[in-house]
N, C-alpha and C. Protein backbone atom coordinates (compact mmCIF):
# COMPACT_ATOMS: atom_id res chain seq x y z
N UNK A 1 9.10 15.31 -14.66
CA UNK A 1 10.22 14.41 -14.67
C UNK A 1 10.86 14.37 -16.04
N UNK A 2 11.81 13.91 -16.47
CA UNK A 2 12.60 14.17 -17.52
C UNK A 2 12.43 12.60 -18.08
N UNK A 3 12.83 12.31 -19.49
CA UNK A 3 12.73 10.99 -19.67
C UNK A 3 13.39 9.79 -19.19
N UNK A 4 14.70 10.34 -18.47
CA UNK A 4 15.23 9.89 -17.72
C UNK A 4 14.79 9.18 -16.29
N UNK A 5 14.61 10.24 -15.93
CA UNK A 5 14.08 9.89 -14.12
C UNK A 5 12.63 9.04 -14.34
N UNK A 6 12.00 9.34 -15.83
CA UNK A 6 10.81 8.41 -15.69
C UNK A 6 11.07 7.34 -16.04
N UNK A 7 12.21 7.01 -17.10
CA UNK A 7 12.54 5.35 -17.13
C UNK A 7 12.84 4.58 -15.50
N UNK A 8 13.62 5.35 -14.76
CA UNK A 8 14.34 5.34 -13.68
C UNK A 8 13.31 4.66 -12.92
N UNK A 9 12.31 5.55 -12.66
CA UNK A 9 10.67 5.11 -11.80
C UNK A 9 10.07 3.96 -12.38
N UNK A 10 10.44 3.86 -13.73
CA UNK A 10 9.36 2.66 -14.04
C UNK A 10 10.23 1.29 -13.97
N UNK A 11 11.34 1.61 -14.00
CA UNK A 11 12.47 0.23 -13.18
C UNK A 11 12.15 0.04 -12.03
N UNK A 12 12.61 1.32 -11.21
CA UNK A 12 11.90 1.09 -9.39
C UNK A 12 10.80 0.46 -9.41
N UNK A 13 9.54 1.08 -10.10
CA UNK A 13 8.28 0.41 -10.07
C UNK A 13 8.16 -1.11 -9.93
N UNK A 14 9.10 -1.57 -11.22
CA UNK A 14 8.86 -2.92 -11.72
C UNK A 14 9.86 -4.03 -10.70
N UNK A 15 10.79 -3.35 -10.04
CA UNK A 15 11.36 -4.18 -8.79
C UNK A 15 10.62 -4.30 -7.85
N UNK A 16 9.81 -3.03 -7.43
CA UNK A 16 8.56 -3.07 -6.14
C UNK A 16 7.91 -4.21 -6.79
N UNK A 17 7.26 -4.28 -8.10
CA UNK A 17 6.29 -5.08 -8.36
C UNK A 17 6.99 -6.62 -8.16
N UNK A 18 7.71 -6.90 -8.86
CA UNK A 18 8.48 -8.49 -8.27
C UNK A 18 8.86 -8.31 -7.17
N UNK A 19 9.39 -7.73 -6.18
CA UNK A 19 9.34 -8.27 -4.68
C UNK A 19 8.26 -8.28 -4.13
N UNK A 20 7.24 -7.49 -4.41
CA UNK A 20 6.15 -7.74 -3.87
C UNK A 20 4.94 -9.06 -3.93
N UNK A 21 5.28 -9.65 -5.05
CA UNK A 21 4.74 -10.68 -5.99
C UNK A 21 5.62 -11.66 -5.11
N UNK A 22 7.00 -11.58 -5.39
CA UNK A 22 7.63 -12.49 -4.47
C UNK A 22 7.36 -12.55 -2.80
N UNK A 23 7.25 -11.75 -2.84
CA UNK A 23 6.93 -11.79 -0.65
C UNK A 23 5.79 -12.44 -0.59
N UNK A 24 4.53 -11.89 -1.71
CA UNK A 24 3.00 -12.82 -1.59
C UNK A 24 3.28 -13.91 -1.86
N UNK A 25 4.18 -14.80 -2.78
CA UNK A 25 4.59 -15.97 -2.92
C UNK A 25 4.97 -16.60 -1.78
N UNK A 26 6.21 -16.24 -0.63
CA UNK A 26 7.24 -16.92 -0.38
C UNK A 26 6.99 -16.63 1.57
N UNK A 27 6.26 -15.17 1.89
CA UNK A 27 6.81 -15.11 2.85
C UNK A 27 5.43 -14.31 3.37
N UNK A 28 5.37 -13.45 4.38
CA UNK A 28 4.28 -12.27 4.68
C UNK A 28 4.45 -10.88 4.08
N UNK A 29 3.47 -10.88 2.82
CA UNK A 29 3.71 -9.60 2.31
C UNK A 29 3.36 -7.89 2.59
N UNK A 30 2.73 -8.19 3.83
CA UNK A 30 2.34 -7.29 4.41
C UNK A 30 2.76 -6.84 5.62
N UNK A 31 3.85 -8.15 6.49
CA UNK A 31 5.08 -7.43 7.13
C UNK A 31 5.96 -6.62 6.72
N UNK A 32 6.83 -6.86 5.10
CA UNK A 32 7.03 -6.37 4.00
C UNK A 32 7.06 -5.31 3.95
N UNK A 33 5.75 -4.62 3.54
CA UNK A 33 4.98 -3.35 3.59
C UNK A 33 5.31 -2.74 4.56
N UNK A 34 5.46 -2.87 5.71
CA UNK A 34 5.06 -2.27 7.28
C UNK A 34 6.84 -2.43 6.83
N UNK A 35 7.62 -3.20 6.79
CA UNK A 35 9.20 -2.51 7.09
C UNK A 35 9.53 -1.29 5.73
N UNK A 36 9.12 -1.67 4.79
CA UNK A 36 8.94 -0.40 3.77
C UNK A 36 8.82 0.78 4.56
N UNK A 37 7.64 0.81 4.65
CA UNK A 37 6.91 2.00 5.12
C UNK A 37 7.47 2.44 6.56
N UNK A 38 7.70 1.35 7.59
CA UNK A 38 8.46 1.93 8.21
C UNK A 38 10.04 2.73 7.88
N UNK A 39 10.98 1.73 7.65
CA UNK A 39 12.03 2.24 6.61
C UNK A 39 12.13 4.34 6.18
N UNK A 40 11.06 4.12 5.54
CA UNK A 40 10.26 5.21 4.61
C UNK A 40 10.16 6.34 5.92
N UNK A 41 9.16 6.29 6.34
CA UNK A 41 8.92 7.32 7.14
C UNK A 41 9.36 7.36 9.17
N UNK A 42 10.76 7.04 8.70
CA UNK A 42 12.03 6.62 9.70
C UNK A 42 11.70 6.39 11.19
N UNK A 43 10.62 5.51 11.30
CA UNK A 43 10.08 4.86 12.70
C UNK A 43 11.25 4.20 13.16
N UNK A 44 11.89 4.75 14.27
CA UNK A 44 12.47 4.26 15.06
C UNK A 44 12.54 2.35 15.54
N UNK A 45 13.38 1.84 14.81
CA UNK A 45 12.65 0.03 15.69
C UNK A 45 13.21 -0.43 16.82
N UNK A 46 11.95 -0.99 17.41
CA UNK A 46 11.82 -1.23 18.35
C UNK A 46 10.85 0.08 19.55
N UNK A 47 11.00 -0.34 20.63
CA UNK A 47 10.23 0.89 21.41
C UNK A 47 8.17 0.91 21.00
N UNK A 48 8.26 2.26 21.69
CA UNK A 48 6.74 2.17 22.21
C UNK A 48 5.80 2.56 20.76
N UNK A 49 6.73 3.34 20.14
CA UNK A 49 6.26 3.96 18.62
C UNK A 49 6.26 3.05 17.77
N UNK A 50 7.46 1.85 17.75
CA UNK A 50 7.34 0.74 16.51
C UNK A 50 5.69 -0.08 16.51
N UNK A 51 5.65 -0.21 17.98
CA UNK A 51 4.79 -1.32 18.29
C UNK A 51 3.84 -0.55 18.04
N UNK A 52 3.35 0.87 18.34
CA UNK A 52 1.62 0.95 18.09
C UNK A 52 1.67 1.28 16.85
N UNK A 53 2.93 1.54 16.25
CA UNK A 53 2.64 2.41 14.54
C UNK A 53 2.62 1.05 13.95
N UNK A 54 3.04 -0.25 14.33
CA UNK A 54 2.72 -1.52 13.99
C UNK A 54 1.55 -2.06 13.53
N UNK A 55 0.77 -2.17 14.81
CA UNK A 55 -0.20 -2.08 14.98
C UNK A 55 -1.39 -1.03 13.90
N UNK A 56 -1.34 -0.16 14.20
CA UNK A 56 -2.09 0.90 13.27
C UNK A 56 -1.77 0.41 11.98
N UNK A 57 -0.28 -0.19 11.56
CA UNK A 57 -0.49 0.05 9.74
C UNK A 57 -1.06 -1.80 9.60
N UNK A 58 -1.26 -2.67 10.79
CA UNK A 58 -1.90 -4.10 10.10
C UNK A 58 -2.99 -3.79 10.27
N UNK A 59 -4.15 -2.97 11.20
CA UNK A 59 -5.16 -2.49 11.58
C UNK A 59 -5.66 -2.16 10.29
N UNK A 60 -4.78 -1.53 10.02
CA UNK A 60 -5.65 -0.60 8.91
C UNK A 60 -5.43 -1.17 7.25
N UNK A 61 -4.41 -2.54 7.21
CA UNK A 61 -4.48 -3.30 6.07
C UNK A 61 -5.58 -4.39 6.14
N UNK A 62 -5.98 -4.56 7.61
CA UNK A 62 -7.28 -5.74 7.52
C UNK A 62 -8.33 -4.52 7.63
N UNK A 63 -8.89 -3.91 8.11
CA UNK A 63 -9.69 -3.17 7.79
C UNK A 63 -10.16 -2.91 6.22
N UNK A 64 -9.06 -2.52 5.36
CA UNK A 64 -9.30 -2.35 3.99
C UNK A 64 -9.96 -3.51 3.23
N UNK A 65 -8.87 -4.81 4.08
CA UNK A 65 -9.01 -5.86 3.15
C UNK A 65 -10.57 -6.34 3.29
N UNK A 66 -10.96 -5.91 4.38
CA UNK A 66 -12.39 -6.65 4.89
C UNK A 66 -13.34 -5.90 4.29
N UNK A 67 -13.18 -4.55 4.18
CA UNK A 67 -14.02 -3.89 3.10
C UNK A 67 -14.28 -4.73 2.13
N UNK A 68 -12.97 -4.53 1.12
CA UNK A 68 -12.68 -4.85 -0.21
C UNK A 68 -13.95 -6.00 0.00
N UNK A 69 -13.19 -7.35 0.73
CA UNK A 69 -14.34 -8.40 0.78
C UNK A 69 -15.34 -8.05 0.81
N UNK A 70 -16.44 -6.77 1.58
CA UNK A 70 -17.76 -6.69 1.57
C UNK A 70 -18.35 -6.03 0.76
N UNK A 71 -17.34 -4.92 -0.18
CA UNK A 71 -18.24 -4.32 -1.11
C UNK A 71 -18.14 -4.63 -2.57
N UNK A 72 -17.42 -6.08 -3.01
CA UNK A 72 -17.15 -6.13 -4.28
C UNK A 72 -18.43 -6.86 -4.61
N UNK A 73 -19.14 -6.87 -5.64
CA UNK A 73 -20.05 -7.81 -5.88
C UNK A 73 -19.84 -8.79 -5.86
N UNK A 74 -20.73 -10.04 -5.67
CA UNK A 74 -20.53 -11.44 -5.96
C UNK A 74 -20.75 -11.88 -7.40
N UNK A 75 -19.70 -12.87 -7.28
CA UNK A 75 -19.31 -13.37 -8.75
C UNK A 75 -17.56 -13.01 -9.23
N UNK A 76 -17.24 -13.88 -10.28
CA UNK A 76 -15.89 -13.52 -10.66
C UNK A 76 -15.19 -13.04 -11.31
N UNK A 77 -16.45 -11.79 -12.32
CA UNK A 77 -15.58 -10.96 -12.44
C UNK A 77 -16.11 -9.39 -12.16
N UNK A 78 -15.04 -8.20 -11.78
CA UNK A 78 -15.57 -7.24 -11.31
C UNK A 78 -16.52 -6.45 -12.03
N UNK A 79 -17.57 -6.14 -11.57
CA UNK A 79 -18.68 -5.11 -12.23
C UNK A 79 -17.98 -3.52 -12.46
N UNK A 80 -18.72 -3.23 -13.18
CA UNK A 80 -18.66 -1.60 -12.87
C UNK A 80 -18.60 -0.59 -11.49
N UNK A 81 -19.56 -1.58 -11.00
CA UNK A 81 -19.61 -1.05 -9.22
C UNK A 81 -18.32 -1.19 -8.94
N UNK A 82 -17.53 -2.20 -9.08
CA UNK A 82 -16.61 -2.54 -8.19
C UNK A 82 -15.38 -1.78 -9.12
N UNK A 83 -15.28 -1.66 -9.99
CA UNK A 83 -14.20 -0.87 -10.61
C UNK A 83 -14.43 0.84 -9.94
N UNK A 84 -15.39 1.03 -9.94
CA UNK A 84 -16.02 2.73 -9.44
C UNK A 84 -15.52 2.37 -7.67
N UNK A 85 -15.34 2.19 -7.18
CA UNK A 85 -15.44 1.75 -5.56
C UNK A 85 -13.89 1.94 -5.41
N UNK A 86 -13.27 0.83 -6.59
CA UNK A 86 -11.64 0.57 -6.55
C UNK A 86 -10.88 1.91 -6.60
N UNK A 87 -11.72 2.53 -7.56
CA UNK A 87 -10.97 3.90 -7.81
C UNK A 87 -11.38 5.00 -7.38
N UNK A 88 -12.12 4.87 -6.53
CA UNK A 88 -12.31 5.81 -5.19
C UNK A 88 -11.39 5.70 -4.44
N UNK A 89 -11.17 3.98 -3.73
CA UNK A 89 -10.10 3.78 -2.48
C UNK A 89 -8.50 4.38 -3.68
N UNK A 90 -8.49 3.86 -4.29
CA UNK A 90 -7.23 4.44 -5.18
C UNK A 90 -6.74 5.76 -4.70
N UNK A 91 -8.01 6.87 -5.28
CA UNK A 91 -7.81 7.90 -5.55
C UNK A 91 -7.68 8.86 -3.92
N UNK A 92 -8.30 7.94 -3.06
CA UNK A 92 -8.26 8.45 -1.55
C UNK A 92 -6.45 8.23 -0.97
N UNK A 93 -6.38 6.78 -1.65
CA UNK A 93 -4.99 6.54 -0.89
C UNK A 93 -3.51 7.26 -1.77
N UNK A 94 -3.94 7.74 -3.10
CA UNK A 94 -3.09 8.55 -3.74
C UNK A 94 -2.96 9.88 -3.43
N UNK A 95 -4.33 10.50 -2.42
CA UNK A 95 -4.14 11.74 -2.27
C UNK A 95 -3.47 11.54 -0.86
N UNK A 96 -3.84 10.72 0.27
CA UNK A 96 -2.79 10.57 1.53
C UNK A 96 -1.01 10.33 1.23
N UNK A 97 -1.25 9.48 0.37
CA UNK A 97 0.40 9.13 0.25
C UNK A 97 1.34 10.85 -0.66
N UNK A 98 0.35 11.31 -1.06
CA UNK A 98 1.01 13.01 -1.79
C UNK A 98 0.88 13.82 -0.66
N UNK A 99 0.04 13.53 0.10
CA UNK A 99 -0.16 14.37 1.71
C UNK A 99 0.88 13.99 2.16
N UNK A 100 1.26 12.71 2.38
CA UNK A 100 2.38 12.08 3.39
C UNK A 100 3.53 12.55 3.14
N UNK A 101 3.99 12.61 1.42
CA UNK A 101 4.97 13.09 0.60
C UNK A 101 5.61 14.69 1.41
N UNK A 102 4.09 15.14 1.15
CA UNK A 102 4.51 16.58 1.48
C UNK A 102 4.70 16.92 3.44
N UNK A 103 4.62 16.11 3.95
CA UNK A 103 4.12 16.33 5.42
C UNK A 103 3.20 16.70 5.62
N UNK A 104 2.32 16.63 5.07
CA UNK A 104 0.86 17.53 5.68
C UNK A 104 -0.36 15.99 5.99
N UNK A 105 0.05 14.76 5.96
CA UNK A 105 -0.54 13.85 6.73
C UNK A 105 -0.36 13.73 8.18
């Protein structure tokens, strides 16, 4: 990227980051997500595809989240375990979303 297009990204970035902060504030931030992502990878709305690809992307945000809950240690602040764990799921969901990028998800 040029120094350009990377200032560019780290503006985009920092708008994702306040609306997103704002939606967890104000509204459901994980409907949010699901019109993003729908948006993104041009799901048709409405019909038989909105509703199960619906489905599949809250499925699979409580799924995570329920992990997260079971494998962080107890107590309040994160261990080493739990930083090593974080950046596994990280590094799993950075290589799907470069899969997704490219079509090959």
């Amino acid at each position: 990227m040029t120094p350009d297009a990377d200032g560019a990204r780290m503006n985009f970035e920092a708008v994702i980051d306040r609306l997103l902060r704002e939606q967890t504030d104000q509204t459901n931030v994980l409907e949010t997500l699901w019109l993003l992502f729908a948006h993104h990878v041009k799901i048709p709305p409405g019909g038989v595809q909105w509703i199960e690809s619906r489905r599949c992307f809250f499925a699979g945000a409580q799924t995570l989240f329920e992990c997260l809950m079971r494998i962080l240690e107890p107590g309040a602040e994160p261990t080493e375990a739990d930083l090593r764990r974080m950046d596994r799921i990280t590094g799993e969901l950075a290589r799907y979303a470069e899969d997704l990028t490219k079509g090959t998800a």
